[in-house]
N, C-alpha and C. Protein backbone atom coordinates (compact mmCIF):
# COMPACT_ATOMS: atom_id res chain seq x y z
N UNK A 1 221.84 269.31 23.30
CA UNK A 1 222.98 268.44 23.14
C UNK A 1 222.83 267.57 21.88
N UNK A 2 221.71 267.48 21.20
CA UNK A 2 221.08 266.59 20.21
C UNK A 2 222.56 266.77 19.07
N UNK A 3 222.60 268.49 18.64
CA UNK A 3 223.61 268.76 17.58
C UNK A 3 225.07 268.20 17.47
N UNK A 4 225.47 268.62 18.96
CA UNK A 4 226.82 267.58 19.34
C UNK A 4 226.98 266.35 19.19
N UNK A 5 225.77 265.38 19.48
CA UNK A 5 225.67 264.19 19.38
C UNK A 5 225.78 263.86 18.05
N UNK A 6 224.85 264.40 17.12
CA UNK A 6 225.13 264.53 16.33
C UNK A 6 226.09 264.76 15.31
N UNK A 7 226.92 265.54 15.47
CA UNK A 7 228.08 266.11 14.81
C UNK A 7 229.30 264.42 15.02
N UNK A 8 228.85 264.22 16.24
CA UNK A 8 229.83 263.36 16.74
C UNK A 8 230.04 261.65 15.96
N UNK A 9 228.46 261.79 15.98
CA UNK A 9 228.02 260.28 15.13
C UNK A 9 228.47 260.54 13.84
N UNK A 10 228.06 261.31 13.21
CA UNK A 10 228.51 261.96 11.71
C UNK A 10 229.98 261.52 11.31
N UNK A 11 230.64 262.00 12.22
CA UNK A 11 231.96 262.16 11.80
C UNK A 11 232.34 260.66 12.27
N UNK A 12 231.72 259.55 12.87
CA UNK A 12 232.27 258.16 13.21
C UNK A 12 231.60 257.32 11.98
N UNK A 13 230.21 257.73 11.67
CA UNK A 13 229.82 256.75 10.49
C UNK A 13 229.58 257.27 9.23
N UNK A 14 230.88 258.34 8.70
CA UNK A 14 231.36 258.55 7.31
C UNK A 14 232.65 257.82 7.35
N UNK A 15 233.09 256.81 7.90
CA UNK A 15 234.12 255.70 7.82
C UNK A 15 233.13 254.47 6.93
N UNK A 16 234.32 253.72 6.64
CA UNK A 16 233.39 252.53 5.86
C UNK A 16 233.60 251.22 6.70
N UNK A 17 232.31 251.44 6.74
CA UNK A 17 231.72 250.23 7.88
C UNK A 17 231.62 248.91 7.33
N UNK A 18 232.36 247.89 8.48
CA UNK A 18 233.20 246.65 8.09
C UNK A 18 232.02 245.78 7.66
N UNK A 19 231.55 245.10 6.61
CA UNK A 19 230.51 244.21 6.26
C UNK A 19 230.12 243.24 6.96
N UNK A 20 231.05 242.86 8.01
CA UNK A 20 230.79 241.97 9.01
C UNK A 20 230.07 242.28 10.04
N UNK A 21 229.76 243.88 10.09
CA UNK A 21 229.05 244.66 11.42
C UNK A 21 227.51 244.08 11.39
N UNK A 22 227.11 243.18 11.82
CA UNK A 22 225.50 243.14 12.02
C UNK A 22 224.82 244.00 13.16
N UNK A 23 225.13 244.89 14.07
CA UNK A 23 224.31 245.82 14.86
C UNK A 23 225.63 246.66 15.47
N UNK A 24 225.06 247.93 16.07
CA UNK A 24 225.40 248.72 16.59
C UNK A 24 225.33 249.18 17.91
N UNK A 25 226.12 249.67 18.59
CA UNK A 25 225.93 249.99 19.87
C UNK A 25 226.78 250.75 20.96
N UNK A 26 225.74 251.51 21.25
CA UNK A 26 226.22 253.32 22.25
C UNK A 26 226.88 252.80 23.62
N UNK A 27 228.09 252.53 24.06
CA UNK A 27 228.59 252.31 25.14
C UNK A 27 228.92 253.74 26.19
N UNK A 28 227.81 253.38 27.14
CA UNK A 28 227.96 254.78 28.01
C UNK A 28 229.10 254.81 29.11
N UNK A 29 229.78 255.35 29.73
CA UNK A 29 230.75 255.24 30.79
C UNK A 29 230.21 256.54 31.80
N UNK A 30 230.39 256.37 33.05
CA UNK A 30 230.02 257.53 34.14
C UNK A 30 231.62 257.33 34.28
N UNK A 31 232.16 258.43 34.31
CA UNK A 31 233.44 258.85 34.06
C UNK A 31 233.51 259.68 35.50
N UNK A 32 232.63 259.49 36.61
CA UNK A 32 232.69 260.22 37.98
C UNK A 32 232.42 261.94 37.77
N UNK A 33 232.41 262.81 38.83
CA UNK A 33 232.02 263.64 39.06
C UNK A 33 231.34 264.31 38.19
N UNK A 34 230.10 263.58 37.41
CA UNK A 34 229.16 264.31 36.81
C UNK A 34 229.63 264.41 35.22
N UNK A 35 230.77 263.25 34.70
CA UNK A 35 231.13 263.61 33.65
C UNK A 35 231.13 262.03 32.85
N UNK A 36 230.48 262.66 31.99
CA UNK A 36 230.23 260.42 30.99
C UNK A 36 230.77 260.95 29.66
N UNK A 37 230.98 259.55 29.22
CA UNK A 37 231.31 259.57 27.92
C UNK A 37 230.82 258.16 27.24
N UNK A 38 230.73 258.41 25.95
CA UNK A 38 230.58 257.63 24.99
C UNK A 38 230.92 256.97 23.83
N UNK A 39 231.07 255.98 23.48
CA UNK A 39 231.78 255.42 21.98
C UNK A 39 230.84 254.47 21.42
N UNK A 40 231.27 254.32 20.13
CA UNK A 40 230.32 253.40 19.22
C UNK A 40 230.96 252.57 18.90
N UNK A 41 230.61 251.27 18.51
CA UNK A 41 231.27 250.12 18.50
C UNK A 41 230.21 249.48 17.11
N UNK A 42 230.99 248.79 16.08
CA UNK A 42 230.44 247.81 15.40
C UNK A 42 230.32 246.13 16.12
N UNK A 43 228.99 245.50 16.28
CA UNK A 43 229.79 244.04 16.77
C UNK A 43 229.15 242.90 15.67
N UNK A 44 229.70 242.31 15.96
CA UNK A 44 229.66 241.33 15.07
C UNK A 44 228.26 240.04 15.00
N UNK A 45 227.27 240.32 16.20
CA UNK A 45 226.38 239.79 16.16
C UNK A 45 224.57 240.80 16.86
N UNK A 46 224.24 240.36 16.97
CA UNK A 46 222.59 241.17 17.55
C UNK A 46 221.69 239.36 17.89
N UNK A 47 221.50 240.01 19.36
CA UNK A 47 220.45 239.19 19.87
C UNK A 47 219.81 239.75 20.86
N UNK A 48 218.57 239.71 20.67
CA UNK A 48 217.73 240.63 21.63
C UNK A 48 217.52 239.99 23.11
N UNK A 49 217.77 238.86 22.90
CA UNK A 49 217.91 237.44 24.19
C UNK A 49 219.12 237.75 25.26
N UNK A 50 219.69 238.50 24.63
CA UNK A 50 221.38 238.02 24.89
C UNK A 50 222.18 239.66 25.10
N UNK A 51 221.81 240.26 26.67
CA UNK A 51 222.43 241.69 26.61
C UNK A 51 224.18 242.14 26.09
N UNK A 52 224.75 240.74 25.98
CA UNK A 52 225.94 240.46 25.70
C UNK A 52 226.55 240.77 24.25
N UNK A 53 225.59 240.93 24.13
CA UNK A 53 226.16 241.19 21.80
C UNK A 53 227.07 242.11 21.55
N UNK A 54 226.87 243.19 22.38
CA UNK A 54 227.91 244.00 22.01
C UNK A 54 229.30 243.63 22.36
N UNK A 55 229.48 242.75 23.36
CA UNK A 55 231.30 242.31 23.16
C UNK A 55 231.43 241.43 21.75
N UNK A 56 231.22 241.03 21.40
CA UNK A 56 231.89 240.74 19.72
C UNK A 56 232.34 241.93 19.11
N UNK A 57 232.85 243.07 19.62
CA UNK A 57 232.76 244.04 18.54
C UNK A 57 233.59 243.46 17.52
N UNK A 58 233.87 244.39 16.90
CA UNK A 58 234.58 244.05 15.60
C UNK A 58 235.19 245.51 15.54
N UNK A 59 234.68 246.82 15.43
CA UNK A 59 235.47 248.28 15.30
C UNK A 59 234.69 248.89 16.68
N UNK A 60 235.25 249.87 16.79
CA UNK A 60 235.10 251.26 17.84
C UNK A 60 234.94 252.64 16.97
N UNK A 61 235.60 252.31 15.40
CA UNK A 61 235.29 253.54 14.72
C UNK A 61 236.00 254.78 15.23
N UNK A 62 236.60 254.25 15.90
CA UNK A 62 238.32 255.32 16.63
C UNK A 62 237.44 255.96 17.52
N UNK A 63 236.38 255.69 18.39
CA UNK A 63 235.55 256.68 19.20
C UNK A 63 235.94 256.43 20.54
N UNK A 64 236.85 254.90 21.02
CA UNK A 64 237.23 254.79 22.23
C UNK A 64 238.64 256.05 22.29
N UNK A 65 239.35 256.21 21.51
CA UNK A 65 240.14 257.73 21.63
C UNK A 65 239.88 258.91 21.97
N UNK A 66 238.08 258.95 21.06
CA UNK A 66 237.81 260.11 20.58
C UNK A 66 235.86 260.15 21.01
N UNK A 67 236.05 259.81 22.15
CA UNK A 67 234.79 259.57 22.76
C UNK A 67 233.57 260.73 23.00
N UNK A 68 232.41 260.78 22.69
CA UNK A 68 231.68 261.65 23.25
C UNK A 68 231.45 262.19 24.51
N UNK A 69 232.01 263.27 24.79
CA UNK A 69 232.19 263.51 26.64
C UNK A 69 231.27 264.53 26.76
N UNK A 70 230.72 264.43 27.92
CA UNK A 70 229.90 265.59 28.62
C UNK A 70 229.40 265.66 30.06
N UNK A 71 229.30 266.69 30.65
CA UNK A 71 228.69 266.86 31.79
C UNK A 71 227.61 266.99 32.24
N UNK A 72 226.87 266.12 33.33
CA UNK A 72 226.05 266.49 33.40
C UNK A 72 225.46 266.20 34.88
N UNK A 73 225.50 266.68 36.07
CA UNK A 73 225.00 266.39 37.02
C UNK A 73 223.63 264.98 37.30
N UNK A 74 223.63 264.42 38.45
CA UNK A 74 222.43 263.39 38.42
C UNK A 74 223.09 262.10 38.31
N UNK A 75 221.98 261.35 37.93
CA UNK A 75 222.24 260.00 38.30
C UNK A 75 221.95 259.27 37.04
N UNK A 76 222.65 258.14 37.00
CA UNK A 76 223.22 257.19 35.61
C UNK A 76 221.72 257.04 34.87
N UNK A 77 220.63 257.22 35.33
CA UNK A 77 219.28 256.61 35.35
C UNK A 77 218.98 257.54 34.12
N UNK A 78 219.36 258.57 35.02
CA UNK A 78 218.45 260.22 33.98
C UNK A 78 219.64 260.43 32.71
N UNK A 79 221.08 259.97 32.73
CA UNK A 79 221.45 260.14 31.83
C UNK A 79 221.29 259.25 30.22
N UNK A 80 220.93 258.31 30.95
CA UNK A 80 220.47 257.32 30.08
C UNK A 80 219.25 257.20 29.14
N UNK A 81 218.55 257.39 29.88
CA UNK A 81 217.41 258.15 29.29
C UNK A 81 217.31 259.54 28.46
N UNK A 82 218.29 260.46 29.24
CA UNK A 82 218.42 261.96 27.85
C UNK A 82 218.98 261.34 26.42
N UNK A 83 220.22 260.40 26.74
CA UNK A 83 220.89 260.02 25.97
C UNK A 83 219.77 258.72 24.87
N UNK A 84 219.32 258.36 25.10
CA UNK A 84 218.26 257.47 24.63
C UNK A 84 217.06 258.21 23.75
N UNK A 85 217.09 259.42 24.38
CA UNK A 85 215.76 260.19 23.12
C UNK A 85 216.61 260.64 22.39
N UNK A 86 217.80 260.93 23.13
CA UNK A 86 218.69 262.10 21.48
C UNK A 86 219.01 260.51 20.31
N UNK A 87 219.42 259.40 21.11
CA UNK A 87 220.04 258.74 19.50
C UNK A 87 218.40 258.12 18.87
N UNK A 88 216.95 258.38 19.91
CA UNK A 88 216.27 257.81 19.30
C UNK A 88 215.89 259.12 17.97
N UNK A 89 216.14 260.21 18.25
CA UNK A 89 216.04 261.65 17.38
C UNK A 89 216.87 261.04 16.24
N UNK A 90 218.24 261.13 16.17
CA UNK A 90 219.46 260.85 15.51
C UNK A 90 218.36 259.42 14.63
N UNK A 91 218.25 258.23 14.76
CA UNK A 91 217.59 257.63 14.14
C UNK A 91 216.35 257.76 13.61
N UNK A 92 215.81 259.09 13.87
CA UNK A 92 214.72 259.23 13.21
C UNK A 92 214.99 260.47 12.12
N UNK A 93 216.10 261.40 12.16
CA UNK A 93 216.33 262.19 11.49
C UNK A 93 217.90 262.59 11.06
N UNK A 94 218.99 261.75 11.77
CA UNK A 94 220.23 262.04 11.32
C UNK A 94 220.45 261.27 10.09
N UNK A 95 222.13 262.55 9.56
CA UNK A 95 222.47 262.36 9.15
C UNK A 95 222.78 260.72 7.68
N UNK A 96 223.06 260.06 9.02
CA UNK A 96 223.87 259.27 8.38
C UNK A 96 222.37 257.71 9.11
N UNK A 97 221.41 258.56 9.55
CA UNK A 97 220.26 257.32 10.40
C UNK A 97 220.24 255.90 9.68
N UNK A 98 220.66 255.94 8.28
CA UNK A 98 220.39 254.92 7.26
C UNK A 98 221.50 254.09 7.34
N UNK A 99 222.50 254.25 7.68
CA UNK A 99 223.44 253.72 8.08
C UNK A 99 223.27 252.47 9.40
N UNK A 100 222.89 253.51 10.55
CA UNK A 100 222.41 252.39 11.74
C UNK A 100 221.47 251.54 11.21
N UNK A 101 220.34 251.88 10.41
CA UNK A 101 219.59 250.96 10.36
C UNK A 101 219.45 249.93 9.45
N UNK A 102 220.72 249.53 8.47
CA UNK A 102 220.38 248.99 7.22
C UNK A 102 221.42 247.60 8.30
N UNK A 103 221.48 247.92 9.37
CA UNK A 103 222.04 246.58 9.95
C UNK A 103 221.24 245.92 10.77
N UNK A 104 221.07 245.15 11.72
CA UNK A 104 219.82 244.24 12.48
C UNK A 104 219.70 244.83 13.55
N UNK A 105 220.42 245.43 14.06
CA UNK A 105 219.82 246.75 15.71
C UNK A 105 221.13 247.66 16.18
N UNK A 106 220.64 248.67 16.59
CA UNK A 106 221.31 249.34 17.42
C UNK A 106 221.12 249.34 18.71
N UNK A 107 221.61 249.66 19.40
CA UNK A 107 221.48 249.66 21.36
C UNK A 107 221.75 250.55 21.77
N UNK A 108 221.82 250.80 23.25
CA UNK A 108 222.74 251.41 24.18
C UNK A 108 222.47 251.25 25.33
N UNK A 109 223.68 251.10 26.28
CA UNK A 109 223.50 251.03 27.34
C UNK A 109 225.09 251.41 28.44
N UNK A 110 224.91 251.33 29.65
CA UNK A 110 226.43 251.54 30.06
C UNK A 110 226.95 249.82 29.96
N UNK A 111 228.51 250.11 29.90
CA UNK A 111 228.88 249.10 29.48
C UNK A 111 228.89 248.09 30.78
N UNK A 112 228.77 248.27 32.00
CA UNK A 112 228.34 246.73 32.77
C UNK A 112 226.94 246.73 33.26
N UNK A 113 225.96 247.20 32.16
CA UNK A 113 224.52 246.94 32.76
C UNK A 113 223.65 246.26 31.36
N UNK A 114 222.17 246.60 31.57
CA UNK A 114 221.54 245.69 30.30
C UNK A 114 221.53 247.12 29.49
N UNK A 115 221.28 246.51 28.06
CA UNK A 115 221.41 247.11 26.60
C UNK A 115 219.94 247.33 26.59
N UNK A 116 219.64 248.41 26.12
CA UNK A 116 218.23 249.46 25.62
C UNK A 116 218.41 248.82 23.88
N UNK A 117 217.73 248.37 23.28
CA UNK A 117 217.47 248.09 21.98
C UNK A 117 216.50 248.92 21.05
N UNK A 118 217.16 250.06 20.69
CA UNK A 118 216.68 250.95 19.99
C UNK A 118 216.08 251.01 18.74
N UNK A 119 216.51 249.89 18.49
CA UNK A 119 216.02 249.71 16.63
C UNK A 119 216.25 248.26 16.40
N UNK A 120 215.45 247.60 16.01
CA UNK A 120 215.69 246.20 15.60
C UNK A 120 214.84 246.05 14.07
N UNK A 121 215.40 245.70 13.46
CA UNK A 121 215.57 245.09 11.53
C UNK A 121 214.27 244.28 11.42
């Protein structure tokens, strides 16, 4: 699934990213019967104190339209975790990795639980 993920991020951060974005972050959704999705969000602040940073966003990068969807049987636990080595891959070898990181952190997490802090500046 790494390539999809991939392909997917690609095509959200060859937009030009708002100067005001100080961190990044993977909002997961369990979309029920075994099917989640995902969007990226610019927000406007990063605090590692504070699982809350990501509501400042500032963009979605059109990904709440155009969200990363997939299936996958199991529980929110194990998806989180697959999903957590692929963007930790993606930051160690994508595309556009220089992008996430020239800002103060990236995250992810589902959107009413705590944030995984994947990269901090």
């Amino acid at each position: 699934m790494y390539d999809e993920v991939s392909i997917w991020l690609n095509n959200a951060l060859r937009q030009e990213i708002p100067e005001e974005t100080a961190a990044f972050c993977l909002n997961l959704y369990d979309d029920g019967d075994g099917n989640w999705s995902m969007e990226l969000i610019g927000s406007g602040k990063f605090d590692i104190e504070d699982d809350d940073w990501p509501c400042d966003e500032i963009t979605d990068f059109n990904t709440r339209e155009m969200p990363f969807t997939w299936n996958q049987p199991g529980r929110w636990e194990r998806v989180l975790k697959e999903m957590i080595s692929i963007i930790e891959e993606y930051l160690k070898h994508g595309e556009y990795a220089d992008i996430l990181k020239s800002r103060s952190g990236v995250g992810i997490g589902f959107v009413d639980g705590d944030i995984e802090n994947l990269y901090i500046k």
